[in-house]
Protein backbone atom coordinates (compact mmCIF):
# COMPACT_ATOMS: atom_id res chain seq x y z
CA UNK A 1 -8.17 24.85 -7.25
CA UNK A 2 -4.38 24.30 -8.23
CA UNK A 3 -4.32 23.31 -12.12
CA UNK A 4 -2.23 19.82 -12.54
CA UNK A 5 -1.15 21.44 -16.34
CA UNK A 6 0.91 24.14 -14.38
CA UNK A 7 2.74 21.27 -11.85
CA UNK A 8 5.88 19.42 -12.50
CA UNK A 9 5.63 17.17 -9.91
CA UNK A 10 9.61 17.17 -9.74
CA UNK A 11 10.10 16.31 -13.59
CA UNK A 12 11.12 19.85 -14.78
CA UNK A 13 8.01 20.22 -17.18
CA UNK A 14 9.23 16.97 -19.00
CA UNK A 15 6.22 15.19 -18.16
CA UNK A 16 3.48 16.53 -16.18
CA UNK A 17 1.36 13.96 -15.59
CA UNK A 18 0.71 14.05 -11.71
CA UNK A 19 1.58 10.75 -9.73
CA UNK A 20 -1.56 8.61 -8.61
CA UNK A 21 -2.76 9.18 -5.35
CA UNK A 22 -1.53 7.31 -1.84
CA UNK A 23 -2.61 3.93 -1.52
CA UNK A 24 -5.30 2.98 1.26
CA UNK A 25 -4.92 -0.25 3.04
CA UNK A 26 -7.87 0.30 5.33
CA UNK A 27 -9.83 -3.01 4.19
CA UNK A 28 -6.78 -4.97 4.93
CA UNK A 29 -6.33 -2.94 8.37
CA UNK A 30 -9.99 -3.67 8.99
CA UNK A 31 -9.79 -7.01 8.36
CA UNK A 32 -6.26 -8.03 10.35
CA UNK A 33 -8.52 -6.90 13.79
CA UNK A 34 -11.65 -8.58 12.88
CA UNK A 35 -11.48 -11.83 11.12
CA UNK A 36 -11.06 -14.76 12.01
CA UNK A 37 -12.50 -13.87 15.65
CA UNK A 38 -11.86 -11.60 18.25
CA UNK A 39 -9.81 -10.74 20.07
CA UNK A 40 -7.56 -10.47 17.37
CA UNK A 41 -4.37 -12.50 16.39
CA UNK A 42 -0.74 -11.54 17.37
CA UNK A 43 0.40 -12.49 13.90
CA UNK A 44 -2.59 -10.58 12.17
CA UNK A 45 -1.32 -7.51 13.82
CA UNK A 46 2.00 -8.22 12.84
CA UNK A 47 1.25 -8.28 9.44
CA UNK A 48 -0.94 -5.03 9.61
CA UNK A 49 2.07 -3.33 10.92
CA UNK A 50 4.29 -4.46 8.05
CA UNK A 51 1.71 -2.93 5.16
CA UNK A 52 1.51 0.17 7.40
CA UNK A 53 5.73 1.02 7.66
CA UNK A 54 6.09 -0.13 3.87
CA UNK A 55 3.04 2.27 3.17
CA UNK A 56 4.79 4.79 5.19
CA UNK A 57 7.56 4.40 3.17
CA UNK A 58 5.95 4.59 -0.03
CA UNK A 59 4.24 7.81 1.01
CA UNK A 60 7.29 9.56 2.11
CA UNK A 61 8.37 9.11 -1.95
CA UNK A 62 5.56 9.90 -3.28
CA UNK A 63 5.63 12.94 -1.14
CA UNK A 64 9.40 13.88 -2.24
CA UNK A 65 8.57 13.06 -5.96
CA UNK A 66 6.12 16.02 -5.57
CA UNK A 67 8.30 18.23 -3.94
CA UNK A 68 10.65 18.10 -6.90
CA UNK A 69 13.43 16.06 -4.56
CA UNK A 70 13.59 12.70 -6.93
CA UNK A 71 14.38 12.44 -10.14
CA UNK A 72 11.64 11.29 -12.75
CA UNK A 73 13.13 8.01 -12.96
CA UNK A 74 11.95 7.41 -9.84
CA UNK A 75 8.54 6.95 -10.81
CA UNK A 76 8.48 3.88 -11.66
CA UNK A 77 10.04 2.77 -8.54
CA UNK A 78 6.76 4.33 -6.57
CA UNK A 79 4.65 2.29 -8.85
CA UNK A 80 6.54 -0.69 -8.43
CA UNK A 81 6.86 -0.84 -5.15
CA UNK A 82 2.61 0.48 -4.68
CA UNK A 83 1.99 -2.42 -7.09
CA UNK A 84 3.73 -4.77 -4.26
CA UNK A 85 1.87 -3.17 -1.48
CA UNK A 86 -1.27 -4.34 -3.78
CA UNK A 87 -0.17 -7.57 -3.73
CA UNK A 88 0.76 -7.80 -0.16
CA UNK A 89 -2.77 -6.17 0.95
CA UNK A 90 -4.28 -9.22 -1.54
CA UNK A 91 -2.03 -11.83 0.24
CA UNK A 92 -3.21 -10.81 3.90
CA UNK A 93 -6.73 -10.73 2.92
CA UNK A 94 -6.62 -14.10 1.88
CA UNK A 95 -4.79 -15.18 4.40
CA UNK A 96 -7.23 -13.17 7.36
CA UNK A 97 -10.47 -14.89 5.74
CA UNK A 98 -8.50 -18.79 5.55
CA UNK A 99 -8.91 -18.89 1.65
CA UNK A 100 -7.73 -22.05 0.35
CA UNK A 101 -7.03 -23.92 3.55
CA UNK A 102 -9.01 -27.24 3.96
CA UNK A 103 -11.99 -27.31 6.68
CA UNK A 104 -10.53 -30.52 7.90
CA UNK A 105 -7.53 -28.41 9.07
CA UNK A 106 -9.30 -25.39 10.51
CA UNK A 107 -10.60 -28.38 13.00
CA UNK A 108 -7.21 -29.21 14.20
């Protein structure tokens, strides 16, 4: 098994410490096809897609960091922009399962 002391992950044996892992948006996935009903909504699916392409994204720099491709100040870029994918996977949940809307206008 590969030793993360003896990788750079693209910092030139500045710092070491290997990137976190890719992020997994499968709940969020899950949940855009399943709640509130089936079949699912067009605009569920629509936001599915988005989180997929911006985790695409996100993987595709992660994937270059380790390569040695980006500079080490890109780091914090990746965990930026994984700490808005958080956020965004947190947003559509809440907005798949109707958290915080009224009853009175789940009637209408």
């Amino acid at each position: 098994m590969d030793d993360f002391a003896t990788r750079t992950y693209g910092t030139s044996g500045m710092d070491n410490r290997p990137l976190f892992g890719e992020t997994s948006a499968r709940v969020t996935i899950i949940s855009s096809f399943v709640f509130p009903s089936l079949p699912p909504k067009p605009l569920n699916i629509f936001f599915a897609v988005c989180i997929i392409l911006v985790c695409g994204s996100v993987l595709v720099l992660i994937y270059w960091y380790r390569q040695g491709d980006l500079e080490p100040k890109f780091r914090n870029l990746i965990y930026y922009m994984l700490g808005s994918i958080v956020l965004l996977c947190i947003c559509a949940n809440l907005y798949f399962h109707d958290v915080g809307r009224d009853k009175q206008s789940n009637a209408l």
